[in-house]
PDB file of N, CA and C in Angstrom:
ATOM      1  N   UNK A   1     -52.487 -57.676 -69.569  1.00  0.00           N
ATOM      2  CA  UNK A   1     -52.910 -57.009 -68.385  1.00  0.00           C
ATOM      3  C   UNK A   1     -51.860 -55.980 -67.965  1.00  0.00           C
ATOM      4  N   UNK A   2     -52.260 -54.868 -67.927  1.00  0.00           N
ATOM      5  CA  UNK A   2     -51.448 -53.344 -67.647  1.00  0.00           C
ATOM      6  C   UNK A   2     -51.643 -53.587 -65.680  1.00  0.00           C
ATOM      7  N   UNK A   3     -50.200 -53.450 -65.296  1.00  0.00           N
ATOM      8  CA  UNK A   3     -49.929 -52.826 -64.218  1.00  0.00           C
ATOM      9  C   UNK A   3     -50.319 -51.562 -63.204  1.00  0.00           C
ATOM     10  N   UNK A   4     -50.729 -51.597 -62.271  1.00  0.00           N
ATOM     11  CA  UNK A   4     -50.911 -50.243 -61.589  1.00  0.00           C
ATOM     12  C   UNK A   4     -50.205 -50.289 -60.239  1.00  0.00           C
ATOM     13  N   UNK A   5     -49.670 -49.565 -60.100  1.00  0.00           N
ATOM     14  CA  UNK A   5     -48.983 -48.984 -58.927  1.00  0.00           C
ATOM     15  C   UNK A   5     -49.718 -48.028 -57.894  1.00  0.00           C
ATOM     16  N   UNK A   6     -49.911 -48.188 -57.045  1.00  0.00           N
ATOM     17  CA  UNK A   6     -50.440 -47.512 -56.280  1.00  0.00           C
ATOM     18  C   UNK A   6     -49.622 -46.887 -54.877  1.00  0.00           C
ATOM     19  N   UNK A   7     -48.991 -45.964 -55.301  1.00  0.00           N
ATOM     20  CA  UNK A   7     -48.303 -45.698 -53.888  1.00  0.00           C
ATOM     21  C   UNK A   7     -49.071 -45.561 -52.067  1.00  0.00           C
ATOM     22  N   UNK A   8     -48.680 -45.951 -51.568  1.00  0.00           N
ATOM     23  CA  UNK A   8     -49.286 -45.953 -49.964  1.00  0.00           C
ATOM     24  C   UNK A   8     -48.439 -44.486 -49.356  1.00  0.00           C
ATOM     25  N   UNK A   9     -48.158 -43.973 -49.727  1.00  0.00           N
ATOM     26  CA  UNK A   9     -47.142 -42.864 -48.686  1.00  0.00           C
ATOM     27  C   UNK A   9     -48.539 -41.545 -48.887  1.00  0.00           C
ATOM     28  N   UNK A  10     -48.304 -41.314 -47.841  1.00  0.00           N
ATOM     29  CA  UNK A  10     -49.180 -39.553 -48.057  1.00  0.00           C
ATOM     30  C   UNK A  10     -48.502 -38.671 -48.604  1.00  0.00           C
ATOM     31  N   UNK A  11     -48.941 -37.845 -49.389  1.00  0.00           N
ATOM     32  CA  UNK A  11     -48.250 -36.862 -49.653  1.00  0.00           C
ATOM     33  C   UNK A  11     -48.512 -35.276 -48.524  1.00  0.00           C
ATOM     34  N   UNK A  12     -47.727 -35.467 -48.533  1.00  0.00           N
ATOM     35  CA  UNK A  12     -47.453 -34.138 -47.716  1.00  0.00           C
ATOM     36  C   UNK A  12     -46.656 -32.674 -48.783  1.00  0.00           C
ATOM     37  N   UNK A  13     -47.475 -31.997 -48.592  1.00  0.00           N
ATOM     38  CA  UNK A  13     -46.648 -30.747 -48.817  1.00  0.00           C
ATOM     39  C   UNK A  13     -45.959 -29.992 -48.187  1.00  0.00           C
ATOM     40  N   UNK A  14     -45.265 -29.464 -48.414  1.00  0.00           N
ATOM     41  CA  UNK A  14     -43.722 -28.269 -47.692  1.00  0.00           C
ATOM     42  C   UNK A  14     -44.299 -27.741 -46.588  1.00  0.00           C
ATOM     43  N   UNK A  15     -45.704 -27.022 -46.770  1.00  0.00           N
ATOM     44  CA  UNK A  15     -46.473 -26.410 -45.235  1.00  0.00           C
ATOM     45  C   UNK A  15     -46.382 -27.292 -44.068  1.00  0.00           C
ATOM     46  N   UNK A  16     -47.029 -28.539 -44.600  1.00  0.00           N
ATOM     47  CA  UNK A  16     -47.636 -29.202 -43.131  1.00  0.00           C
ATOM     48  C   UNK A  16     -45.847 -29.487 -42.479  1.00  0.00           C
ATOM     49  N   UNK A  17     -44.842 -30.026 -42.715  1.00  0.00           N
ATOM     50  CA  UNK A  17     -43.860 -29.699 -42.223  1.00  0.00           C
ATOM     51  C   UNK A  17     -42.782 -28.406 -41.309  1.00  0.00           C
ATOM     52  N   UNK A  18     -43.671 -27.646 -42.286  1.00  0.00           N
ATOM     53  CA  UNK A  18     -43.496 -26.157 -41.560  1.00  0.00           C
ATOM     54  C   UNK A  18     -43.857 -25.667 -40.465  1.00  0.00           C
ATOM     55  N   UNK A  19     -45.137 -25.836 -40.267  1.00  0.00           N
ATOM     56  CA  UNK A  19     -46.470 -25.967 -39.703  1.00  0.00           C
ATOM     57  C   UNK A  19     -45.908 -26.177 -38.413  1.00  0.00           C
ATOM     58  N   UNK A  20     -45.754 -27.425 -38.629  1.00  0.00           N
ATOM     59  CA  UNK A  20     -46.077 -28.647 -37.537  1.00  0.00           C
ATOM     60  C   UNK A  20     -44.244 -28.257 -36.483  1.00  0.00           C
ATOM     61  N   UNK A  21     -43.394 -28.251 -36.898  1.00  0.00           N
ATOM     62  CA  UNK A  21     -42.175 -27.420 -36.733  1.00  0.00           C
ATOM     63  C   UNK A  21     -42.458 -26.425 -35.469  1.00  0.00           C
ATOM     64  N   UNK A  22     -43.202 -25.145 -36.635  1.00  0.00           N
ATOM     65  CA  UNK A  22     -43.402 -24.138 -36.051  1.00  0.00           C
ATOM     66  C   UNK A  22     -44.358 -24.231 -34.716  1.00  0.00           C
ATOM     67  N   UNK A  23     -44.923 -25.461 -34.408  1.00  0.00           N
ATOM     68  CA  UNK A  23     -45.809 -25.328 -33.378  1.00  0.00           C
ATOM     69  C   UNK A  23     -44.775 -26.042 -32.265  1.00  0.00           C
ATOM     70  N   UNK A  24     -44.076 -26.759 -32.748  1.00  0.00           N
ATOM     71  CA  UNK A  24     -43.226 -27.241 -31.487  1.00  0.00           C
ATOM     72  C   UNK A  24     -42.290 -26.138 -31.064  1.00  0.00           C
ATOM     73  N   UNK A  25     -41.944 -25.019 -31.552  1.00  0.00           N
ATOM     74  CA  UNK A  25     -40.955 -24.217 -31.417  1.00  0.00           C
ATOM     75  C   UNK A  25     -41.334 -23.500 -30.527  1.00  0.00           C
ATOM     76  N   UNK A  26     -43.141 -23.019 -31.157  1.00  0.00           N
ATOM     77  CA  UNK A  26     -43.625 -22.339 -30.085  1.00  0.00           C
ATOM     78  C   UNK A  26     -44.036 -22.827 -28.580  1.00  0.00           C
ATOM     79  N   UNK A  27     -44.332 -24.177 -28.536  1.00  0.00           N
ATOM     80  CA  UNK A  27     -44.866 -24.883 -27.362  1.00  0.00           C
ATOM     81  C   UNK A  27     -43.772 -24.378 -26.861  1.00  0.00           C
ATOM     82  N   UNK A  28     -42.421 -24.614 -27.264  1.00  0.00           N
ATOM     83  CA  UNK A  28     -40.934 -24.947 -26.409  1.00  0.00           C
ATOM     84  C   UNK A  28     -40.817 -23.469 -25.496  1.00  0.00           C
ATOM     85  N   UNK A  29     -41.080 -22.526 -26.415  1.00  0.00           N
ATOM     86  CA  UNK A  29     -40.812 -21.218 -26.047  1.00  0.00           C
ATOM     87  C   UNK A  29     -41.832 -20.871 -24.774  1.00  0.00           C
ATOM     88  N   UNK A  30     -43.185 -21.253 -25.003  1.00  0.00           N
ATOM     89  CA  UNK A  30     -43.966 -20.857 -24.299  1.00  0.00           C
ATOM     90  C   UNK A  30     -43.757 -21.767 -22.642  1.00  0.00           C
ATOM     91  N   UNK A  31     -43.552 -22.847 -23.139  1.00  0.00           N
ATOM     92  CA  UNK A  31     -42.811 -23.366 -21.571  1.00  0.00           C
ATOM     93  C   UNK A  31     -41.716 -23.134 -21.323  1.00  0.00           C
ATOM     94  N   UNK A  32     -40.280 -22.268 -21.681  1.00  0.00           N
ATOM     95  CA  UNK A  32     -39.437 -21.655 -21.461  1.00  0.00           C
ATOM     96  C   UNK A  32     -40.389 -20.602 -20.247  1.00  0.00           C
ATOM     97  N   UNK A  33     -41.120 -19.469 -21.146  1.00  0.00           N
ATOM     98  CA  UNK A  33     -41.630 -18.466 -20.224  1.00  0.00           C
ATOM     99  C   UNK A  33     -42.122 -19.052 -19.188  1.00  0.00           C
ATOM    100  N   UNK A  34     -43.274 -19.602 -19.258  1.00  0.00           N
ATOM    101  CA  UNK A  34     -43.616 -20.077 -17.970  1.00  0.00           C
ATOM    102  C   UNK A  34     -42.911 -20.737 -16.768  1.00  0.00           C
ATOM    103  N   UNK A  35     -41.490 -21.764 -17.079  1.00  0.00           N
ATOM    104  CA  UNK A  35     -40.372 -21.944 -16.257  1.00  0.00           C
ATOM    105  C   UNK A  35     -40.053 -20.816 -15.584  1.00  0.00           C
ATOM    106  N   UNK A  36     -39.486 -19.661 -16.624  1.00  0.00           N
ATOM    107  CA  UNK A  36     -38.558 -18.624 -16.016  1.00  0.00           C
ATOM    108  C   UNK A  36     -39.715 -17.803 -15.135  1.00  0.00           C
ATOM    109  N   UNK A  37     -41.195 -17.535 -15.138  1.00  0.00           N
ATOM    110  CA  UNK A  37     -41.955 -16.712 -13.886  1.00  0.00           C
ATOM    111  C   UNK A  37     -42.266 -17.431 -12.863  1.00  0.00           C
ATOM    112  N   UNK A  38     -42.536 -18.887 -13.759  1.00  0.00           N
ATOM    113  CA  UNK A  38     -42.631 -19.426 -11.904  1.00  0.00           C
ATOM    114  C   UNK A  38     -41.823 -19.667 -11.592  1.00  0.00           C
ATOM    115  N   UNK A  39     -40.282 -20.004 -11.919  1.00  0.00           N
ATOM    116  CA  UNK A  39     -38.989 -20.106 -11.097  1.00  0.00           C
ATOM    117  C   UNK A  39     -39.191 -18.837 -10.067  1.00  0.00           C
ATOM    118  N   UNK A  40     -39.257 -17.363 -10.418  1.00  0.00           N
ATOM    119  CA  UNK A  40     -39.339 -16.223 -10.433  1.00  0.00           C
ATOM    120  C   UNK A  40     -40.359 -16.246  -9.260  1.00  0.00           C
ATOM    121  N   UNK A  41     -41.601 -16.548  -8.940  1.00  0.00           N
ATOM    122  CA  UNK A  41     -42.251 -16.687  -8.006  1.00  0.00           C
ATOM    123  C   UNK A  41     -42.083 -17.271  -7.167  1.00  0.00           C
ATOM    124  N   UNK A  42     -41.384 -18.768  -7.052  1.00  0.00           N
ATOM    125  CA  UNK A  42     -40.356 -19.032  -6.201  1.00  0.00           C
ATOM    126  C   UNK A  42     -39.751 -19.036  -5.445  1.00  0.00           C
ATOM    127  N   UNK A  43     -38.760 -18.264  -6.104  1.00  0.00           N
ATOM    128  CA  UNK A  43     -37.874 -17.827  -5.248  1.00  0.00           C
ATOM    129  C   UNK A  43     -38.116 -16.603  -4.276  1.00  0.00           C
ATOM    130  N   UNK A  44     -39.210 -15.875  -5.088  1.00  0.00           N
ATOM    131  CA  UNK A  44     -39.435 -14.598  -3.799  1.00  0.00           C
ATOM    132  C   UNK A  44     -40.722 -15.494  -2.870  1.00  0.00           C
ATOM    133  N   UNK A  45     -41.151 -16.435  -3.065  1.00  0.00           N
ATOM    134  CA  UNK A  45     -42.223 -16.897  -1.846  1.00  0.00           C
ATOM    135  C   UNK A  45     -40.736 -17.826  -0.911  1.00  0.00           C
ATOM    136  N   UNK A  46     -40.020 -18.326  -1.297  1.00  0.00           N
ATOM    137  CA  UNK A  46     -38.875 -18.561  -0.304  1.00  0.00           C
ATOM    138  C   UNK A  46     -37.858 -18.448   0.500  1.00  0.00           C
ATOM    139  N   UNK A  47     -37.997 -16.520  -0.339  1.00  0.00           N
ATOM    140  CA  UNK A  47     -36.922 -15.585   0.467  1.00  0.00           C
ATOM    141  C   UNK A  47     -37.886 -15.371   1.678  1.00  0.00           C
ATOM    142  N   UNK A  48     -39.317 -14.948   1.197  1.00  0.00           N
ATOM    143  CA  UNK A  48     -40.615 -14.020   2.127  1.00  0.00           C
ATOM    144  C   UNK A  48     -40.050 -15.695   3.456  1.00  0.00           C
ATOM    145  N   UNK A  49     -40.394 -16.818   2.910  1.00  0.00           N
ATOM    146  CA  UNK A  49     -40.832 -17.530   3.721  1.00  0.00           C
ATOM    147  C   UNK A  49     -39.100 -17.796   4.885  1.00  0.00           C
ATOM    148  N   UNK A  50     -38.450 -17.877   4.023  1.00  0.00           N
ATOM    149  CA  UNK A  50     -37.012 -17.969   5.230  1.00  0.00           C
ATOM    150  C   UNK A  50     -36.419 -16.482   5.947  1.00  0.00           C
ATOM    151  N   UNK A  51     -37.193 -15.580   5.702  1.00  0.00           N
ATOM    152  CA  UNK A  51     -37.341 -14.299   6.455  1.00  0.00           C
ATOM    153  C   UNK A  51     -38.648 -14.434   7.675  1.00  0.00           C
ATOM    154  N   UNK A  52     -39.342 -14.888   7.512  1.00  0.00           N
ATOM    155  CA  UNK A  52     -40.315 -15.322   8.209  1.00  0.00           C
ATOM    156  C   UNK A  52     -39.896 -16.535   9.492  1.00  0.00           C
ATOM    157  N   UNK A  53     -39.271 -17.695   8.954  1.00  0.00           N
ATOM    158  CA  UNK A  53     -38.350 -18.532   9.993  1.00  0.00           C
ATOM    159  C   UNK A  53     -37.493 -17.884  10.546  1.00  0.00           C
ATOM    160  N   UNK A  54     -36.472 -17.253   9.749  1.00  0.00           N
ATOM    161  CA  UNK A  54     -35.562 -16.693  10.893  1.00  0.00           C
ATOM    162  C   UNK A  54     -36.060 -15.547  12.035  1.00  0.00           C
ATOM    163  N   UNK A  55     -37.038 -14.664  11.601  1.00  0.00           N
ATOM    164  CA  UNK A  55     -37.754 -13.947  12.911  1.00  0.00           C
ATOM    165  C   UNK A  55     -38.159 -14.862  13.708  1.00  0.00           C
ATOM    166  N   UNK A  56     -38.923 -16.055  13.210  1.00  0.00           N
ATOM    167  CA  UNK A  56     -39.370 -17.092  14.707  1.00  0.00           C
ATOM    168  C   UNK A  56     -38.400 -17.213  15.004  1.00  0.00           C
ATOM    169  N   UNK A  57     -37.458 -17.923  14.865  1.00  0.00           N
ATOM    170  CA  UNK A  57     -36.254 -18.410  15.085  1.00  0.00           C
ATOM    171  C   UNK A  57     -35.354 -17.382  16.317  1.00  0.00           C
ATOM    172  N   UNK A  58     -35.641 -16.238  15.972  1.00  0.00           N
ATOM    173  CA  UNK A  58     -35.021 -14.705  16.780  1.00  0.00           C
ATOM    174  C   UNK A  58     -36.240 -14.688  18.122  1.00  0.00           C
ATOM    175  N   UNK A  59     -37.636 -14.875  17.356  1.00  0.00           N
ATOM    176  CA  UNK A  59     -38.425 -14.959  18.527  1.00  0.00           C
ATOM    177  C   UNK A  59     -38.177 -15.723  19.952  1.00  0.00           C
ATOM    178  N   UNK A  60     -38.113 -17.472  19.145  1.00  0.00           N
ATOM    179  CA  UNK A  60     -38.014 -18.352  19.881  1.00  0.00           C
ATOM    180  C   UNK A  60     -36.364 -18.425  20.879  1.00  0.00           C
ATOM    181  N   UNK A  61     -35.574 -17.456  20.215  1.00  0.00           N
ATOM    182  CA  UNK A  61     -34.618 -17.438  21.424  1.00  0.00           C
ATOM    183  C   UNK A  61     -34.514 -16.485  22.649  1.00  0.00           C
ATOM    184  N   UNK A  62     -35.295 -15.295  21.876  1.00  0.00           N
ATOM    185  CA  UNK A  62     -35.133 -14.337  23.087  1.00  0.00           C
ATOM    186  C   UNK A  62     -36.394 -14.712  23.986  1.00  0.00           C
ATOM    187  N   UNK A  63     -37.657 -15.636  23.525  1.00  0.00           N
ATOM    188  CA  UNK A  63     -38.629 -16.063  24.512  1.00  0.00           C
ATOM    189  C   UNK A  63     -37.556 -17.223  25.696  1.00  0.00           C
ATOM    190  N   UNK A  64     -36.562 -18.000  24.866  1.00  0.00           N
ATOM    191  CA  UNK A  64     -36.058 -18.812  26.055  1.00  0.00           C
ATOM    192  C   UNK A  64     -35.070 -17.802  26.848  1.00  0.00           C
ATOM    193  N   UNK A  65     -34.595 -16.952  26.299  1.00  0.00           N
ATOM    194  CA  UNK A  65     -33.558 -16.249  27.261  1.00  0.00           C
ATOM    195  C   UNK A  65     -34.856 -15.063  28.346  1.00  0.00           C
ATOM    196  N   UNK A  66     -35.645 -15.011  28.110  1.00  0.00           N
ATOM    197  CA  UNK A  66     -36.948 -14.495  28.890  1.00  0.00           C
ATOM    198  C   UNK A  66     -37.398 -15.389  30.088  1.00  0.00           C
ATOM    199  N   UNK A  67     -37.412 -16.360  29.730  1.00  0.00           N
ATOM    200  CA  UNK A  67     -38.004 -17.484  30.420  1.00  0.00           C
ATOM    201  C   UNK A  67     -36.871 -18.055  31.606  1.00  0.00           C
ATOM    202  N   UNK A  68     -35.476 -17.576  31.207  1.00  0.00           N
ATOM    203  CA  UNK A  68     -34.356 -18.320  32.150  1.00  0.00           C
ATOM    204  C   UNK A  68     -34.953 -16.731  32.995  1.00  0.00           C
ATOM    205  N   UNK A  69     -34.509 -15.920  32.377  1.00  0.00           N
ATOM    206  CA  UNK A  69     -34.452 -14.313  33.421  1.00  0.00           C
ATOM    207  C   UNK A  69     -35.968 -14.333  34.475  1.00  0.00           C
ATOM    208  N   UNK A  70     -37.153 -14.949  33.962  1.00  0.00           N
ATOM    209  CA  UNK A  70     -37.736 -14.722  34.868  1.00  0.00           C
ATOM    210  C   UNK A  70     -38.023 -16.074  35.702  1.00  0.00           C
ATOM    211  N   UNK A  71     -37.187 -17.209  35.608  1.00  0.00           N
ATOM    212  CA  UNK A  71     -37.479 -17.627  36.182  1.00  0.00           C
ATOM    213  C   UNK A  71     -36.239 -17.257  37.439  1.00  0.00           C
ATOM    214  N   UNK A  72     -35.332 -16.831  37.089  1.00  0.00           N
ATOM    215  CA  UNK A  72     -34.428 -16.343  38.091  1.00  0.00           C
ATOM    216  C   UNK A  72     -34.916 -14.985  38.983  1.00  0.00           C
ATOM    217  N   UNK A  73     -35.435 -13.999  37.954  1.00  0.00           N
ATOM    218  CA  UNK A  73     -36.127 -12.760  39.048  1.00  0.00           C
ATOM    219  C   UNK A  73     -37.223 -14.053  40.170  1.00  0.00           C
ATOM    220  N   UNK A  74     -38.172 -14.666  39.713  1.00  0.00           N
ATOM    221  CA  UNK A  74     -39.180 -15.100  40.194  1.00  0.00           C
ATOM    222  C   UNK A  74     -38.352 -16.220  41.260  1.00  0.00           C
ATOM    223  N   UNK A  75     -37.677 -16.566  41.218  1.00  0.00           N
ATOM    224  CA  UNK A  75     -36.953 -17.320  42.146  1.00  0.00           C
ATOM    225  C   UNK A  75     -36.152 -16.356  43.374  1.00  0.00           C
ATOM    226  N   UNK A  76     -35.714 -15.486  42.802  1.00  0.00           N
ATOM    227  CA  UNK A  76     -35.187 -14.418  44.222  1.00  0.00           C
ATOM    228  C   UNK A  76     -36.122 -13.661  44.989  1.00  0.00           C
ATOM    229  N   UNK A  77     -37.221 -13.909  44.249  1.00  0.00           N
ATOM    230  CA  UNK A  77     -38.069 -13.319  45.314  1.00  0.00           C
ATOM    231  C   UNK A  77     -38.820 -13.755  46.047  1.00  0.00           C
ATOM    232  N   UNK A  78     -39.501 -14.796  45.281  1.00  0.00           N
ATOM    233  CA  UNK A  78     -39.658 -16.019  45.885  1.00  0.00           C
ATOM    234  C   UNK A  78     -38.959 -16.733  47.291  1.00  0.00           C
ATOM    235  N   UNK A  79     -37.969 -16.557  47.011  1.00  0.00           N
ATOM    236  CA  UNK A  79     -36.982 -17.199  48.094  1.00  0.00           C
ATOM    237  C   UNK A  79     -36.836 -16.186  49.555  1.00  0.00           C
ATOM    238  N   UNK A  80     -37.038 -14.590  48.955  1.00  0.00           N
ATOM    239  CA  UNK A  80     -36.944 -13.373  49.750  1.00  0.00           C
ATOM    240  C   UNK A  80     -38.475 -13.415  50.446  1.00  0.00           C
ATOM    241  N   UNK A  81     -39.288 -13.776  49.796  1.00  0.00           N
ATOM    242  CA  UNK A  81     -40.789 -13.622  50.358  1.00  0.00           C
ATOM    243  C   UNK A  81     -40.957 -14.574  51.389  1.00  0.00           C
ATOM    244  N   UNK A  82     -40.516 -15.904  50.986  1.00  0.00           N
ATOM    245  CA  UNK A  82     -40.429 -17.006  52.114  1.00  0.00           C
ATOM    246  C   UNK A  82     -39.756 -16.950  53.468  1.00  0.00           C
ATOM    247  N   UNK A  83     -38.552 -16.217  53.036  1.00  0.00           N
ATOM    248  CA  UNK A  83     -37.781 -16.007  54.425  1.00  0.00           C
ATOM    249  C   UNK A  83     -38.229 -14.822  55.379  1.00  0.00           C
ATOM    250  N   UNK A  84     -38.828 -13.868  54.468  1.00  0.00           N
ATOM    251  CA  UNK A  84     -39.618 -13.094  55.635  1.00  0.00           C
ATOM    252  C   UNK A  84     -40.688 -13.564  56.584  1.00  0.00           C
ATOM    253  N   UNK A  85     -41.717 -14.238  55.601  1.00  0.00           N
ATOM    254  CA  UNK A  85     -42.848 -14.436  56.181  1.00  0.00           C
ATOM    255  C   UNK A  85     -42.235 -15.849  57.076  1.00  0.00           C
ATOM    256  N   UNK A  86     -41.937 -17.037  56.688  1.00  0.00           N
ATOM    257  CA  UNK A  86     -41.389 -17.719  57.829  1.00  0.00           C
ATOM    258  C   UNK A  86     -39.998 -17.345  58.840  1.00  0.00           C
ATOM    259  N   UNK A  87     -39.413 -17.150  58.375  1.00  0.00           N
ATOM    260  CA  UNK A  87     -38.175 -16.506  59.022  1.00  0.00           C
ATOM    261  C   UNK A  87     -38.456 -15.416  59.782  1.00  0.00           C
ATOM    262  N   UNK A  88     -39.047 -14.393  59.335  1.00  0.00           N
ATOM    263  CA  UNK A  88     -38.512 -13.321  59.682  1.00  0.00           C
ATOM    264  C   UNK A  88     -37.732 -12.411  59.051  1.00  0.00           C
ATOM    265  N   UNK A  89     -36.972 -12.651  58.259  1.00  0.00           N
ATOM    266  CA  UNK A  89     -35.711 -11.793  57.906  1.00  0.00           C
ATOM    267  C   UNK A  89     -35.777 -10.962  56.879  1.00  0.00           C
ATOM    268  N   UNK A  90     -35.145 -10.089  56.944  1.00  0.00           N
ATOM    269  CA  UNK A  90     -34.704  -9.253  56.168  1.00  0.00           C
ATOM    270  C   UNK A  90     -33.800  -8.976  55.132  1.00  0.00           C
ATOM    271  N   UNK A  91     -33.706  -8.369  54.140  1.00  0.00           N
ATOM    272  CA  UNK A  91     -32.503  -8.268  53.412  1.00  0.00           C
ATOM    273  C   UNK A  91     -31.820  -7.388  53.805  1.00  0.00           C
ATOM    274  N   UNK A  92     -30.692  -7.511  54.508  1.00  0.00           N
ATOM    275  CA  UNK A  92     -29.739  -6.445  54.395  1.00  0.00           C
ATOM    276  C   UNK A  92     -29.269  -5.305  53.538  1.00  0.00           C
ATOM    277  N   UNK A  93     -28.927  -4.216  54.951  1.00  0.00           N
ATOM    278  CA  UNK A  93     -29.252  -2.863  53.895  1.00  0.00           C
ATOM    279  C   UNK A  93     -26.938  -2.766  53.327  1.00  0.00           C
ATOM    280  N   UNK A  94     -26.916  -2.357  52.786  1.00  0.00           N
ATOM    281  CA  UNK A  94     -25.522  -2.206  52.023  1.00  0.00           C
ATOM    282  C   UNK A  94     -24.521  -1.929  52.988  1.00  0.00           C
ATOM    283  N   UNK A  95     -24.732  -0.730  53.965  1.00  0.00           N
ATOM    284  CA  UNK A  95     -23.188  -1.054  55.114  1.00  0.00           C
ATOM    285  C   UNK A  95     -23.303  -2.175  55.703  1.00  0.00           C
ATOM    286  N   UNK A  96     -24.612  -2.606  56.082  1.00  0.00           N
ATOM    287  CA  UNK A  96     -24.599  -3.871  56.771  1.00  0.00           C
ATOM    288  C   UNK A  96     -24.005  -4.980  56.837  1.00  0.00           C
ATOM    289  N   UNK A  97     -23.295  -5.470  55.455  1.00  0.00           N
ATOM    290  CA  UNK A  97     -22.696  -6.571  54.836  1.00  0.00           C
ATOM    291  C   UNK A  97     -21.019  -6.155  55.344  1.00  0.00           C
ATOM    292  N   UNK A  98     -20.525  -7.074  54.953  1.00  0.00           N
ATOM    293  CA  UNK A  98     -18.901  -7.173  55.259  1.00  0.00           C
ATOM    294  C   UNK A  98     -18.748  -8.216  54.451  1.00  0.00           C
ATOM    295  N   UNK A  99     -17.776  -8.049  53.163  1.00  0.00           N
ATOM    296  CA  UNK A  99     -17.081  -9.190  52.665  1.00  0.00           C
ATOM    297  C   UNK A  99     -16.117  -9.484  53.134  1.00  0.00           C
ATOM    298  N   UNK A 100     -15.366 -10.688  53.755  1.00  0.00           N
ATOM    299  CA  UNK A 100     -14.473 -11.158  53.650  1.00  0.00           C
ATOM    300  C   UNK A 100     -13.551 -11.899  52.599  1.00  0.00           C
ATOM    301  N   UNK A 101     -12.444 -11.770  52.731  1.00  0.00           N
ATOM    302  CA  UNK A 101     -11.402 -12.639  51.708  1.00  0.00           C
ATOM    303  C   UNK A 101     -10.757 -13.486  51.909  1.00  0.00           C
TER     304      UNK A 101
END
């Protein structure tokens, strides 16, 4: 009785190694590009967007420094309107006053 051998390995030729190589090289590359534009998009939607905060930010202070000033105009007059109509009085005209020291 003659022997037979039967190998189990596939044979592969030189291409499919090549092949198969060359497609990972390209995947790699092609998600390289795509990293580097959307990094790239990024960063300019986060400049746009922290240019955008800091104007609120500029907004929201000169609305509170608005808000002290009128509540101070609106308080002196306020206070001037009251004393006429109950009081009586007047604001004094400029020689009128005398500072003392």
């Amino acid at each position: 009785m003659q022997r037979v051998y039967v190998s189990l390995k596939k044979e592969t030729g030189h291409h499919g190694g090549f092949h198969s190589t060359l497609i990972v090289i390209l995947s790699f590359l092609i998600f390289i590009l795509i990293t580097f534009f959307t990094r790239g998009a990024f960063n300019q939607e986060r400049e746009a967007l922290l240019e955008i905060l800091g104007k609120g930010r500029e907004v929201t202070a000169l609305n509170e420094k608005l808000k002290i000033d009128l509540a101070s105009i609106t308080r002196g007059r306020y206070i001037e309107l009251k004393a006429k109509e109950r009081l009586g009085l007047k604001r004094p005209k400029d020689g009128e006053v005398i500072i003392l020291r």
